[in-house]
PDB file of N, CA and C in Angstrom:
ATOM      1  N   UNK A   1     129.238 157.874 178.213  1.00  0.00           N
ATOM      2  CA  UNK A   1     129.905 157.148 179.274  1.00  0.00           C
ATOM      3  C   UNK A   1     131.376 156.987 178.919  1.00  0.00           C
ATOM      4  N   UNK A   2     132.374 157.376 180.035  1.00  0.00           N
ATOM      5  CA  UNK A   2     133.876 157.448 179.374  1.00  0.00           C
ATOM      6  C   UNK A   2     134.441 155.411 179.532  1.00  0.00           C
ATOM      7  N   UNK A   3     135.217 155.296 178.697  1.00  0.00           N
ATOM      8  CA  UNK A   3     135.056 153.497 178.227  1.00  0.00           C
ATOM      9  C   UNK A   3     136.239 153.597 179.745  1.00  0.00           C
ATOM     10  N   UNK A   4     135.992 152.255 180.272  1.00  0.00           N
ATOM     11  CA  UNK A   4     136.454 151.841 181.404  1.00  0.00           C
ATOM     12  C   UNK A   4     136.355 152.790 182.896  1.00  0.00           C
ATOM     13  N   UNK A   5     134.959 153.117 182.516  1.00  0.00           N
ATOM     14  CA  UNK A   5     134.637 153.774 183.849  1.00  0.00           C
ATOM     15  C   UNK A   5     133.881 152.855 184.191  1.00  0.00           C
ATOM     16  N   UNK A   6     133.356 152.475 185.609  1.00  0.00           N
ATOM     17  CA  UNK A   6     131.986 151.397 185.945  1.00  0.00           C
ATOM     18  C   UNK A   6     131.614 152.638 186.910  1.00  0.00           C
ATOM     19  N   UNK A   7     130.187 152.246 186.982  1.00  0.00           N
ATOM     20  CA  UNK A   7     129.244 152.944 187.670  1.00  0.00           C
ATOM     21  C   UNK A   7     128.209 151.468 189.064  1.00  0.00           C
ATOM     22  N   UNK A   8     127.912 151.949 189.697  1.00  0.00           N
ATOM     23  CA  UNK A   8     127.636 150.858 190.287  1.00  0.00           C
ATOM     24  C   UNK A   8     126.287 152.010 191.130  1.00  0.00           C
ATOM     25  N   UNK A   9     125.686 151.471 191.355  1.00  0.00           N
ATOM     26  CA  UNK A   9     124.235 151.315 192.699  1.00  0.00           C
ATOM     27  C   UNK A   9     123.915 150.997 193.372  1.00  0.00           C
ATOM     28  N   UNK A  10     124.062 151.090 194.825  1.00  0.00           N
ATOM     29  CA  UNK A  10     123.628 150.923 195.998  1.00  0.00           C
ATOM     30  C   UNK A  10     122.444 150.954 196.323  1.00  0.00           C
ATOM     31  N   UNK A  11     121.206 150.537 196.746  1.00  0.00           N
ATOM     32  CA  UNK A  11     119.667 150.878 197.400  1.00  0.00           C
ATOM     33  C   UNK A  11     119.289 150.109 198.059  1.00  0.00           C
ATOM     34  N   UNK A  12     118.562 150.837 198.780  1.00  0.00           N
ATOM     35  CA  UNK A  12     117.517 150.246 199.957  1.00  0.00           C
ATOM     36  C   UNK A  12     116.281 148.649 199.310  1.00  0.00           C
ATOM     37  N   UNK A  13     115.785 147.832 199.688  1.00  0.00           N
ATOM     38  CA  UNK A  13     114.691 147.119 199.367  1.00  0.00           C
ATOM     39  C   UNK A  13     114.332 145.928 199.885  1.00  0.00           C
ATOM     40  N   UNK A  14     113.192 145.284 199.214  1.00  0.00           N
ATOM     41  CA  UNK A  14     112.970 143.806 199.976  1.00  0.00           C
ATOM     42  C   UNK A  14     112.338 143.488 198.911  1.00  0.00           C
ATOM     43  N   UNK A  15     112.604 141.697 198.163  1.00  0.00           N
ATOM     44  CA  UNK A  15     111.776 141.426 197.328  1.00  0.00           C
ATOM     45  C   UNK A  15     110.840 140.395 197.716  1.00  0.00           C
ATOM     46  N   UNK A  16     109.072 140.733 197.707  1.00  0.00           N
ATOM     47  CA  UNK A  16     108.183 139.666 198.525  1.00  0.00           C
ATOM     48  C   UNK A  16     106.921 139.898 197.293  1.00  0.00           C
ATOM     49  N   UNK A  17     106.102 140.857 197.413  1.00  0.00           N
ATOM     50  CA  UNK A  17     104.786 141.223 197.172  1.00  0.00           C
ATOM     51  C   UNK A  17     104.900 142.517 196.671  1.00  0.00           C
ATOM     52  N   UNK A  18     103.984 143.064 196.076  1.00  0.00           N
ATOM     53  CA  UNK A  18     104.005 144.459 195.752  1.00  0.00           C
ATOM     54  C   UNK A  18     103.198 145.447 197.110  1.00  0.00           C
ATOM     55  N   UNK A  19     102.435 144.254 197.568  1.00  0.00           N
ATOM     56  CA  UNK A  19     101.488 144.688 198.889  1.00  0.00           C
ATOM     57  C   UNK A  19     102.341 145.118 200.030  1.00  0.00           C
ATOM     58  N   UNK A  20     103.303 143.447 200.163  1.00  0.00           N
ATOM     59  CA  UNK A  20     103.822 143.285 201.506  1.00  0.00           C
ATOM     60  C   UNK A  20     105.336 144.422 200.999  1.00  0.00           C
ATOM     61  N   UNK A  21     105.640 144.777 200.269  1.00  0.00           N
ATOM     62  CA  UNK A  21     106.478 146.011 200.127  1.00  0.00           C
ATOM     63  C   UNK A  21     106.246 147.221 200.281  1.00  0.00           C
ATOM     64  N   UNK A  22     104.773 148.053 200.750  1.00  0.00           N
ATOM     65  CA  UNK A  22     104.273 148.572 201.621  1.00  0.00           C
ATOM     66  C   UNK A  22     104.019 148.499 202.984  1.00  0.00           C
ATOM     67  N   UNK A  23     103.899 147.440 203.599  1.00  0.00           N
ATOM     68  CA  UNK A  23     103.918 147.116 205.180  1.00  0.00           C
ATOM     69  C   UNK A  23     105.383 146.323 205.365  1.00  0.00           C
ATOM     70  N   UNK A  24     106.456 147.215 205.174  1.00  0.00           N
ATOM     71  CA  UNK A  24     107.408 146.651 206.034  1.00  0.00           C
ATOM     72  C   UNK A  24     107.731 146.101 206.872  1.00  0.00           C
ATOM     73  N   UNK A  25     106.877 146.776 207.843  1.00  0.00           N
ATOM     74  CA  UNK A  25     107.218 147.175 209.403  1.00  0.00           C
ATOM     75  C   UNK A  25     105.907 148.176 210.038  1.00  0.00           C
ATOM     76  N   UNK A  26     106.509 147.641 211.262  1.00  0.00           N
ATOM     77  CA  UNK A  26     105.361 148.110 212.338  1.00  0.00           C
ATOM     78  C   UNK A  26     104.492 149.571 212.032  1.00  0.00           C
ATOM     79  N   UNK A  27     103.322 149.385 212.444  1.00  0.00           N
ATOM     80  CA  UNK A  27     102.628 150.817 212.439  1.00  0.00           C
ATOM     81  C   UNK A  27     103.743 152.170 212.977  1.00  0.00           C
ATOM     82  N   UNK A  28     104.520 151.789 213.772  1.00  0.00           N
ATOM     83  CA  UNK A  28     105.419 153.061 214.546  1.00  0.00           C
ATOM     84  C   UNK A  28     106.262 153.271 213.719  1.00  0.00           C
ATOM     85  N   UNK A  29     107.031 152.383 213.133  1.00  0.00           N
ATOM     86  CA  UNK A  29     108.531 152.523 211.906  1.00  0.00           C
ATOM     87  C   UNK A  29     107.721 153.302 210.608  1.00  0.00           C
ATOM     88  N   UNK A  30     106.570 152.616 210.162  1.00  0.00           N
ATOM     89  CA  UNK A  30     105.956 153.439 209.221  1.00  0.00           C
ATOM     90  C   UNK A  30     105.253 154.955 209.701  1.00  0.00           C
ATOM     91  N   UNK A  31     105.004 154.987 210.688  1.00  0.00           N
ATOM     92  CA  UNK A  31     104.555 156.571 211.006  1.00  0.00           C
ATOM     93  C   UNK A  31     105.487 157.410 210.832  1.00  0.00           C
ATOM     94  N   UNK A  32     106.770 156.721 211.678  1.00  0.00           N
ATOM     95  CA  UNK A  32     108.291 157.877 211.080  1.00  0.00           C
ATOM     96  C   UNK A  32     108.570 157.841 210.044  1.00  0.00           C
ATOM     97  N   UNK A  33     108.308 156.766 209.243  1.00  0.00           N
ATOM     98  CA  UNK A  33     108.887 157.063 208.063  1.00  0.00           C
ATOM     99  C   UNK A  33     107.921 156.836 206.835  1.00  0.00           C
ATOM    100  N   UNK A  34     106.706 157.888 206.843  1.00  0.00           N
ATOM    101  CA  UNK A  34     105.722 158.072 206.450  1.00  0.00           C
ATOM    102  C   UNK A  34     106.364 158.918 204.930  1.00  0.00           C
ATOM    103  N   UNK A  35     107.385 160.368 205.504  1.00  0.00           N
ATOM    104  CA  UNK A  35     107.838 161.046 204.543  1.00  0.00           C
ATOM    105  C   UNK A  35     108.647 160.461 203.213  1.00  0.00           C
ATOM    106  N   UNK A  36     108.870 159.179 203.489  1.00  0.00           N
ATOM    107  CA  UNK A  36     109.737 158.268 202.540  1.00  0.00           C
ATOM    108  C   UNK A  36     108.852 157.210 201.675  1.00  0.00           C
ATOM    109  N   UNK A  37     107.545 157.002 201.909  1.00  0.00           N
ATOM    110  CA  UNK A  37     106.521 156.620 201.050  1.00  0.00           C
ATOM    111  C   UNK A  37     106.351 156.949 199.543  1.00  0.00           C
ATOM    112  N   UNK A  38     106.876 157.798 199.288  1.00  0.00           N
ATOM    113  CA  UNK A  38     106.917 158.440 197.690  1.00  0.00           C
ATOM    114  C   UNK A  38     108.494 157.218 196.992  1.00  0.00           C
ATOM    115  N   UNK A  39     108.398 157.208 198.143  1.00  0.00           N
ATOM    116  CA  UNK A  39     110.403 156.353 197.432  1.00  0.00           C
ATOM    117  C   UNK A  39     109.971 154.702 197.400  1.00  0.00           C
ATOM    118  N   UNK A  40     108.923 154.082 197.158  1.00  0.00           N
ATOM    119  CA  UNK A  40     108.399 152.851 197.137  1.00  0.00           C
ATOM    120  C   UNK A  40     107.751 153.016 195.985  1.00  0.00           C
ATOM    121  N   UNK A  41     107.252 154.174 195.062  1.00  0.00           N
ATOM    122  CA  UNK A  41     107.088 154.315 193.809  1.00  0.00           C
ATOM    123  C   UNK A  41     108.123 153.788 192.449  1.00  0.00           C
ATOM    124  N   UNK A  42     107.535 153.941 191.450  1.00  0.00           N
ATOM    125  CA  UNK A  42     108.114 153.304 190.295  1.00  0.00           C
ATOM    126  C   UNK A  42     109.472 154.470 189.872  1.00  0.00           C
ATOM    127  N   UNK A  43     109.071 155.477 190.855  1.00  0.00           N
ATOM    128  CA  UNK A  43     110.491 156.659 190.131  1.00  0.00           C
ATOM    129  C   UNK A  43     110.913 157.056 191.657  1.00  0.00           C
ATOM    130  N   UNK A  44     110.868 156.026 192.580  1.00  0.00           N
ATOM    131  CA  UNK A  44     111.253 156.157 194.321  1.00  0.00           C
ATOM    132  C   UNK A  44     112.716 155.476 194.342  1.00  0.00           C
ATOM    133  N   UNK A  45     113.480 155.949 195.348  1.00  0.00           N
ATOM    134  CA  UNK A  45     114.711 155.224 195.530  1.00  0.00           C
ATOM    135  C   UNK A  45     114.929 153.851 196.166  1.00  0.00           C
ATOM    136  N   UNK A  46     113.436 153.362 196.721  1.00  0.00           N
ATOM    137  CA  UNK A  46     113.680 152.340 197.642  1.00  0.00           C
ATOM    138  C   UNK A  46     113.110 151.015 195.828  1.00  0.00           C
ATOM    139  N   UNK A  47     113.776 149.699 196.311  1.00  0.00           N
ATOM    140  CA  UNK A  47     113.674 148.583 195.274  1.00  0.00           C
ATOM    141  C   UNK A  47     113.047 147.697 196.226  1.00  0.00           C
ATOM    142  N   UNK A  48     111.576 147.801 196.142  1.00  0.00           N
ATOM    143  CA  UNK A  48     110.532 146.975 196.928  1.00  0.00           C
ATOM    144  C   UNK A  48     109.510 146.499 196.309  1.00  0.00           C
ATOM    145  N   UNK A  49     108.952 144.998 196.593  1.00  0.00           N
ATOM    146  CA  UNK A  49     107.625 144.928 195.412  1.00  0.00           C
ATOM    147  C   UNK A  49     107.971 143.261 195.013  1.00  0.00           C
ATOM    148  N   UNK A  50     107.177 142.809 193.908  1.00  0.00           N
ATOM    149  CA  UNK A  50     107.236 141.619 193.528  1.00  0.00           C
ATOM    150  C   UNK A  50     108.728 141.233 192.857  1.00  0.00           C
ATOM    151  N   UNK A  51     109.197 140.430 192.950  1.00  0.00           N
ATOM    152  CA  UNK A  51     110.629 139.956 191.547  1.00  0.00           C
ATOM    153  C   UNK A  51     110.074 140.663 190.166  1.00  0.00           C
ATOM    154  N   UNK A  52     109.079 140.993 189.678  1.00  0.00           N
ATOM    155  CA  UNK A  52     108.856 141.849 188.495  1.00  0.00           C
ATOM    156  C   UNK A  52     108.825 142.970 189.059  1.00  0.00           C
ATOM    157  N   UNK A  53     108.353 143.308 189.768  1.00  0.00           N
ATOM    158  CA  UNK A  53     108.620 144.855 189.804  1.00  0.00           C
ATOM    159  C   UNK A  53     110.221 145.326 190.331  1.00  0.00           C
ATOM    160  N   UNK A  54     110.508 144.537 191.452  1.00  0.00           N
ATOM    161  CA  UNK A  54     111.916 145.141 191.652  1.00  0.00           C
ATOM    162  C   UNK A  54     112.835 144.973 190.204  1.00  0.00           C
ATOM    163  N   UNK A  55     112.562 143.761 189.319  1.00  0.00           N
ATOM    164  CA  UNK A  55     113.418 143.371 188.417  1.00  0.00           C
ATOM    165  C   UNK A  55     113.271 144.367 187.366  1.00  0.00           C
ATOM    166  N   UNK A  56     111.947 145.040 186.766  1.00  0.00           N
ATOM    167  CA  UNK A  56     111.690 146.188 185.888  1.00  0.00           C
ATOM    168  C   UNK A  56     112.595 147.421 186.722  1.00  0.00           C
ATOM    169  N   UNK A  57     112.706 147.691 187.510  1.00  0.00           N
ATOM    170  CA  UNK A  57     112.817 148.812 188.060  1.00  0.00           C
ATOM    171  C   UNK A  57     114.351 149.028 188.053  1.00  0.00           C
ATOM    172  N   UNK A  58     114.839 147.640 188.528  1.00  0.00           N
ATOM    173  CA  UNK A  58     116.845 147.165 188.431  1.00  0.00           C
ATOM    174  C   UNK A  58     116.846 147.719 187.109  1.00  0.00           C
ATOM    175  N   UNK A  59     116.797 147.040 186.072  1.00  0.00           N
ATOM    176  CA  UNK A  59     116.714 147.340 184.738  1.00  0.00           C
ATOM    177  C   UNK A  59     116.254 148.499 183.862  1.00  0.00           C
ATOM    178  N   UNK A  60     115.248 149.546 184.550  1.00  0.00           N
ATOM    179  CA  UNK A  60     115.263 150.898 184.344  1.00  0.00           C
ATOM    180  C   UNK A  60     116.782 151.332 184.682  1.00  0.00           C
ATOM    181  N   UNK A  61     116.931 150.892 186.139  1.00  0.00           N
ATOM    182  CA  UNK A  61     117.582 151.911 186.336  1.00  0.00           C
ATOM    183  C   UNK A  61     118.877 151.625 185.775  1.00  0.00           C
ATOM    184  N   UNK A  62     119.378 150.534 185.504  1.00  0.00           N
ATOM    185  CA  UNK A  62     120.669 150.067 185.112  1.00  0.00           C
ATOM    186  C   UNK A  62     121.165 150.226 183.287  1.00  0.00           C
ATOM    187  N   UNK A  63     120.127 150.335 182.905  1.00  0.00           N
ATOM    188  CA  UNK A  63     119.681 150.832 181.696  1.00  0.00           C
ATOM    189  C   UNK A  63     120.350 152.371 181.756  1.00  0.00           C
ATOM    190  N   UNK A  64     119.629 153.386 182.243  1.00  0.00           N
ATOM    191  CA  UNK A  64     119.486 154.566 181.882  1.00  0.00           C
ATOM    192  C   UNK A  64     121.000 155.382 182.638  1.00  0.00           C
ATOM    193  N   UNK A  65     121.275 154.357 183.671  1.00  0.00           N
ATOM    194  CA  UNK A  65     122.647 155.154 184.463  1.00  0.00           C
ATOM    195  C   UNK A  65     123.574 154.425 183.563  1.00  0.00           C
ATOM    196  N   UNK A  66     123.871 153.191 182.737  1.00  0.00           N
ATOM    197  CA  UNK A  66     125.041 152.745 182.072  1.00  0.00           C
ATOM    198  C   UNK A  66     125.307 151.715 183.932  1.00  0.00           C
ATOM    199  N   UNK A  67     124.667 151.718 184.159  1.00  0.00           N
ATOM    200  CA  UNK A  67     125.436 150.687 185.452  1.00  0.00           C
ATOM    201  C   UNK A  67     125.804 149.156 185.345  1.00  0.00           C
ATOM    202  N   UNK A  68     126.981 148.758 185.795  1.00  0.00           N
ATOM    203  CA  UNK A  68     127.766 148.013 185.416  1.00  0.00           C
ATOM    204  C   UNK A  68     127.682 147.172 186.863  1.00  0.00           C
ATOM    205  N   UNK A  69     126.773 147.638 187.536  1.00  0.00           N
ATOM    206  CA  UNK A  69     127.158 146.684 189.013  1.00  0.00           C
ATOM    207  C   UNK A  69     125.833 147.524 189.511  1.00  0.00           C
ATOM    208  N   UNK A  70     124.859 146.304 190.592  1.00  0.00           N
ATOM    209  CA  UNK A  70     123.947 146.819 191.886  1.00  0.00           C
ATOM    210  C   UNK A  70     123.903 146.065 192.783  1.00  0.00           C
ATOM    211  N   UNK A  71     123.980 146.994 193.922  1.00  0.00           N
ATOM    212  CA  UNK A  71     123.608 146.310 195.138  1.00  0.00           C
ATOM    213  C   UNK A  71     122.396 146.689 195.644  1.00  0.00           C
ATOM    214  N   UNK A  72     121.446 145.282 196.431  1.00  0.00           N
ATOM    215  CA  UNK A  72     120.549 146.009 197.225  1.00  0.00           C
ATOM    216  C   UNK A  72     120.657 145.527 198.744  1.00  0.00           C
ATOM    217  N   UNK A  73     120.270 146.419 199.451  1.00  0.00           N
ATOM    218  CA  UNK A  73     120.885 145.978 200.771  1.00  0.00           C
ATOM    219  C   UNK A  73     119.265 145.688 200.967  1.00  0.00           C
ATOM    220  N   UNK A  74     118.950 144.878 201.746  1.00  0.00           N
ATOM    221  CA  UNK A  74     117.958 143.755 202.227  1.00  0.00           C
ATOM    222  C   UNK A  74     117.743 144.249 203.715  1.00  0.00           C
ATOM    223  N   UNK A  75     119.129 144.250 204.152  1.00  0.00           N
ATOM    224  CA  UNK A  75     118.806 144.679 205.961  1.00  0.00           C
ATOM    225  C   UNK A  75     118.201 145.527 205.879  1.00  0.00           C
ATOM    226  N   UNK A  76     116.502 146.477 206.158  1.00  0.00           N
ATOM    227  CA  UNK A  76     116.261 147.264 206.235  1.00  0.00           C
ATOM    228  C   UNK A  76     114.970 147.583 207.132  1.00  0.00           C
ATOM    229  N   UNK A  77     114.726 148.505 207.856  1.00  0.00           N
ATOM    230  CA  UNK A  77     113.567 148.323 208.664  1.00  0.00           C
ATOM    231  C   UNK A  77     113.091 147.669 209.378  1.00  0.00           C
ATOM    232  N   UNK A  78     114.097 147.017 209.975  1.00  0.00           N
ATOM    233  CA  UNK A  78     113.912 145.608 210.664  1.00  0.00           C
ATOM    234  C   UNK A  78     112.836 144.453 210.444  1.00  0.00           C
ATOM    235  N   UNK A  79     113.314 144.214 209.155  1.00  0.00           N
ATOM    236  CA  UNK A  79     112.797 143.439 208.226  1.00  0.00           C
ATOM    237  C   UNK A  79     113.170 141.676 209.447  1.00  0.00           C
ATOM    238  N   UNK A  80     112.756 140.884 209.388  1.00  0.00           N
ATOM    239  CA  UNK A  80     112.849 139.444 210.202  1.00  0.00           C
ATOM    240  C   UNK A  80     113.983 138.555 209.175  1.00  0.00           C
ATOM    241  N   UNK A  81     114.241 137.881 209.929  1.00  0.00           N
ATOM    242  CA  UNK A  81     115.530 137.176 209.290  1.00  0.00           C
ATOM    243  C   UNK A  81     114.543 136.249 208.126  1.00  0.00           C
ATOM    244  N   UNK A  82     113.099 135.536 208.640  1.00  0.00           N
ATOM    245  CA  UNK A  82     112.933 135.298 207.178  1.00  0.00           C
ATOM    246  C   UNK A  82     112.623 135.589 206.024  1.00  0.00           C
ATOM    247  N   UNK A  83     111.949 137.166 206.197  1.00  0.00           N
ATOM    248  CA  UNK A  83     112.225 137.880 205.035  1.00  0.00           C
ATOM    249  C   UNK A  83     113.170 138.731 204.222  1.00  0.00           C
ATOM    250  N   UNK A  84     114.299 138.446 205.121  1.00  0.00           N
ATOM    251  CA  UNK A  84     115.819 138.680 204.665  1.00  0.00           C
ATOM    252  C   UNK A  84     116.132 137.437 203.571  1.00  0.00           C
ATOM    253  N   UNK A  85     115.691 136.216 204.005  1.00  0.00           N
ATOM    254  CA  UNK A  85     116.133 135.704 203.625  1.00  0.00           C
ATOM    255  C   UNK A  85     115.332 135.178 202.468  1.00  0.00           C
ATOM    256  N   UNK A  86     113.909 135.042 202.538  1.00  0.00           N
ATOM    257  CA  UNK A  86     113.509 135.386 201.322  1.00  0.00           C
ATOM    258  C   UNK A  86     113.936 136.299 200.262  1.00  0.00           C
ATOM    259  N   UNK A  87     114.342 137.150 200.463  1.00  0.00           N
ATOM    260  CA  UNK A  87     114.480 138.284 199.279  1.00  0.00           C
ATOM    261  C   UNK A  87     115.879 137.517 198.762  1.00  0.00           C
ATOM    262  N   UNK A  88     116.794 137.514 199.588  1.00  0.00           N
ATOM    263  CA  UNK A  88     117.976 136.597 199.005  1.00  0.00           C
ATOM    264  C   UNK A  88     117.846 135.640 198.072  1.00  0.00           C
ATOM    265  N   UNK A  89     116.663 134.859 198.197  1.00  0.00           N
ATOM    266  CA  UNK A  89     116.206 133.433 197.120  1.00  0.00           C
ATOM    267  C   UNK A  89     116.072 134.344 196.007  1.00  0.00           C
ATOM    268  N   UNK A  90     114.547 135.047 196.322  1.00  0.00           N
ATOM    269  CA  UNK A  90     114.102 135.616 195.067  1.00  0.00           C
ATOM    270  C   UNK A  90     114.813 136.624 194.409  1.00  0.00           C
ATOM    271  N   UNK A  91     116.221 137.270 194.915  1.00  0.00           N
ATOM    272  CA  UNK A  91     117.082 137.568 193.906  1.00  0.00           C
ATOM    273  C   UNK A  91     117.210 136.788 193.138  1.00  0.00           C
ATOM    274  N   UNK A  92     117.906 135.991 193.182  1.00  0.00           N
ATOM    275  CA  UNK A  92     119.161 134.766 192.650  1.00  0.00           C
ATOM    276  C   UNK A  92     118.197 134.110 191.602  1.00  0.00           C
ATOM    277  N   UNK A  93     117.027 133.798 192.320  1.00  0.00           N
ATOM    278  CA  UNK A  93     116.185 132.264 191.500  1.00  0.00           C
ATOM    279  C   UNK A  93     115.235 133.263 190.568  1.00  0.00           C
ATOM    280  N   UNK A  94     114.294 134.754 190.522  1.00  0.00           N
ATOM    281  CA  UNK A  94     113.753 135.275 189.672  1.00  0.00           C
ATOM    282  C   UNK A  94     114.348 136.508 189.581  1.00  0.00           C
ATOM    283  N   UNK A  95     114.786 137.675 190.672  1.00  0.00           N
ATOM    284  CA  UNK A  95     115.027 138.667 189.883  1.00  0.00           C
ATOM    285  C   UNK A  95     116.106 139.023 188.974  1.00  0.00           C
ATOM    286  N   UNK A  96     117.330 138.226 189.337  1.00  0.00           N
ATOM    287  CA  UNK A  96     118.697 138.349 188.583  1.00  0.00           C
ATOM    288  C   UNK A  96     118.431 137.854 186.959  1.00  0.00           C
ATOM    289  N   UNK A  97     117.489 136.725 186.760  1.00  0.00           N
ATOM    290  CA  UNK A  97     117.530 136.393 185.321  1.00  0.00           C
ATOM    291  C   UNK A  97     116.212 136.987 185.074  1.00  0.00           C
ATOM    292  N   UNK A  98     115.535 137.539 185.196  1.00  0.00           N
ATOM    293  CA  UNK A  98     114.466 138.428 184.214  1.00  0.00           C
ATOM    294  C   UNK A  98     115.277 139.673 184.328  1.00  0.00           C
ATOM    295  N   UNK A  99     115.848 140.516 184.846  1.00  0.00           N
ATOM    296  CA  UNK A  99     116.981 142.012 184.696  1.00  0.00           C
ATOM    297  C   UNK A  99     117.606 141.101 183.566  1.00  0.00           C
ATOM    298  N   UNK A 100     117.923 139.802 183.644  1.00  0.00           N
ATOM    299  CA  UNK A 100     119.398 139.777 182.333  1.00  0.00           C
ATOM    300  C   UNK A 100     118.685 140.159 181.433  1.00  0.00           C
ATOM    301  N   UNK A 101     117.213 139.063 181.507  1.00  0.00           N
ATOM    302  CA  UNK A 101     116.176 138.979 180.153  1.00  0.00           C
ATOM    303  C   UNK A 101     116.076 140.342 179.683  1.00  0.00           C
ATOM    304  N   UNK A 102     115.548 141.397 180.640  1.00  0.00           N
ATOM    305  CA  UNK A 102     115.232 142.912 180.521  1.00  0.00           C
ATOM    306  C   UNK A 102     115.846 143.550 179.710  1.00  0.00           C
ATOM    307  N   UNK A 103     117.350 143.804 180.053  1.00  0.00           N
ATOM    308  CA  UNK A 103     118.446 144.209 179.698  1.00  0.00           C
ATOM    309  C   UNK A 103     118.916 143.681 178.116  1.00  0.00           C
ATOM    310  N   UNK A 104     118.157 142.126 178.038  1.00  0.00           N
ATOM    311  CA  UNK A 104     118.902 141.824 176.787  1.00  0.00           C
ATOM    312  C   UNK A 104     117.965 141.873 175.485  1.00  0.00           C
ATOM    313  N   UNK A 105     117.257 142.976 175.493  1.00  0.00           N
ATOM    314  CA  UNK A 105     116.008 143.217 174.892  1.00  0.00           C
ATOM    315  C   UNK A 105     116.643 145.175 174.550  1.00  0.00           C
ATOM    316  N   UNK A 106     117.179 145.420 173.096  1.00  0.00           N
ATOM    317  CA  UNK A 106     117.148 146.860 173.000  1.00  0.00           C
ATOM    318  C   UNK A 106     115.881 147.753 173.313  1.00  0.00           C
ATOM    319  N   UNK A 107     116.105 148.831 174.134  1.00  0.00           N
ATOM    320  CA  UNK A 107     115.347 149.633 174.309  1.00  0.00           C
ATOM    321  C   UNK A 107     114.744 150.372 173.374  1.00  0.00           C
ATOM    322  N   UNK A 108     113.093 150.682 173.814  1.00  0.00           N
ATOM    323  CA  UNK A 108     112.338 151.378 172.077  1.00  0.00           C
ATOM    324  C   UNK A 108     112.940 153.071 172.648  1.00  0.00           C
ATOM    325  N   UNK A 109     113.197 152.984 171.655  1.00  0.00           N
ATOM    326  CA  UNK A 109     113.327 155.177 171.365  1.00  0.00           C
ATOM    327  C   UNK A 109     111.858 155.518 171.286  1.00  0.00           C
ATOM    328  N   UNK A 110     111.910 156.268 172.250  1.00  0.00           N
ATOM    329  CA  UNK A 110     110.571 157.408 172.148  1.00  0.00           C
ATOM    330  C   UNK A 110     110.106 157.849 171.187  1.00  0.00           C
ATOM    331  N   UNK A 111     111.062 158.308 169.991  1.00  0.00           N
ATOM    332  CA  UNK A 111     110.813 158.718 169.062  1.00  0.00           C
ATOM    333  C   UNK A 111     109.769 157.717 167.776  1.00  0.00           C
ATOM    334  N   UNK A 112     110.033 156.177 168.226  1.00  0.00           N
ATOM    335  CA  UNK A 112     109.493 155.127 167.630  1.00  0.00           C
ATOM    336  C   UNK A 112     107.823 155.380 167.455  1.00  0.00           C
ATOM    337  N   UNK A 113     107.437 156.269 168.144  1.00  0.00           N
ATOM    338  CA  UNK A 113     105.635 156.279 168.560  1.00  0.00           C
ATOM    339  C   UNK A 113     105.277 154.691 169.289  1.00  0.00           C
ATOM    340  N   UNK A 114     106.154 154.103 169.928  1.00  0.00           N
ATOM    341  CA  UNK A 114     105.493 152.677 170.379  1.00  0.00           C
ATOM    342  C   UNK A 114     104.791 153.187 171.921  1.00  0.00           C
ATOM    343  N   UNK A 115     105.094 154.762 172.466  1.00  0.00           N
ATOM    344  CA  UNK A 115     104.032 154.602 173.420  1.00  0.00           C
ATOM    345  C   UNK A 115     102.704 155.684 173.050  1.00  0.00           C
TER     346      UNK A 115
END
């Protein structure tokens, strides 16, 4: 990483359930966007799922890119204003301080045999 470069991340998500981060949205929004189901996975672009899972997943990814900044945009799928606004809490109040926790834990080298 060249010193005083920042890298930053943009993505799609909602933080609720690991369940209710599969049913977004209506049977019709999910039929179109059936092909984008692989991206709600643990190696998918969308950040959806419980405050632990979105928070493991921030922290993969912020980890492995050197990222210095993320955003997740919340507006998505015509998600309802109160689960907009849920995800807003459960940033702030669980996922932002378990990513610090995550992050402030050195990563094992593969090479370690710890998996």
């Amino acid at each position: 990483m060249t010193r005083g470069f920042e890298l930053g991340l943009n993505s799609f998500g909602e933080v609720a359930t690991d369940e209710n981060g599969r049913q977004l949205s209506d049977a019709e929004t999910v039929r179109r966007r059936v092909r984008f189901y692989h991206q709600y996975s643990t190696l998918g672009a969308l950040f959806v799922g419980s405050p632990e899972t979105v928070a493991r997943k921030i922290a993969t990814v912020a980890r492995d890119l050197h990222l210095t900044r993320f955003d997740l945009e919340y507006d998505i799928m015509r998600l309802p204003r109160a689960a907009r606004a849920r995800t807003i809490e459960l940033l702030g109040r669980e996922v932002l301080p378990r990513v610090r926790d995550l992050l402030a834990v050195p990563p094992v080298p593969l090479s370690s045999g710890a998996l």
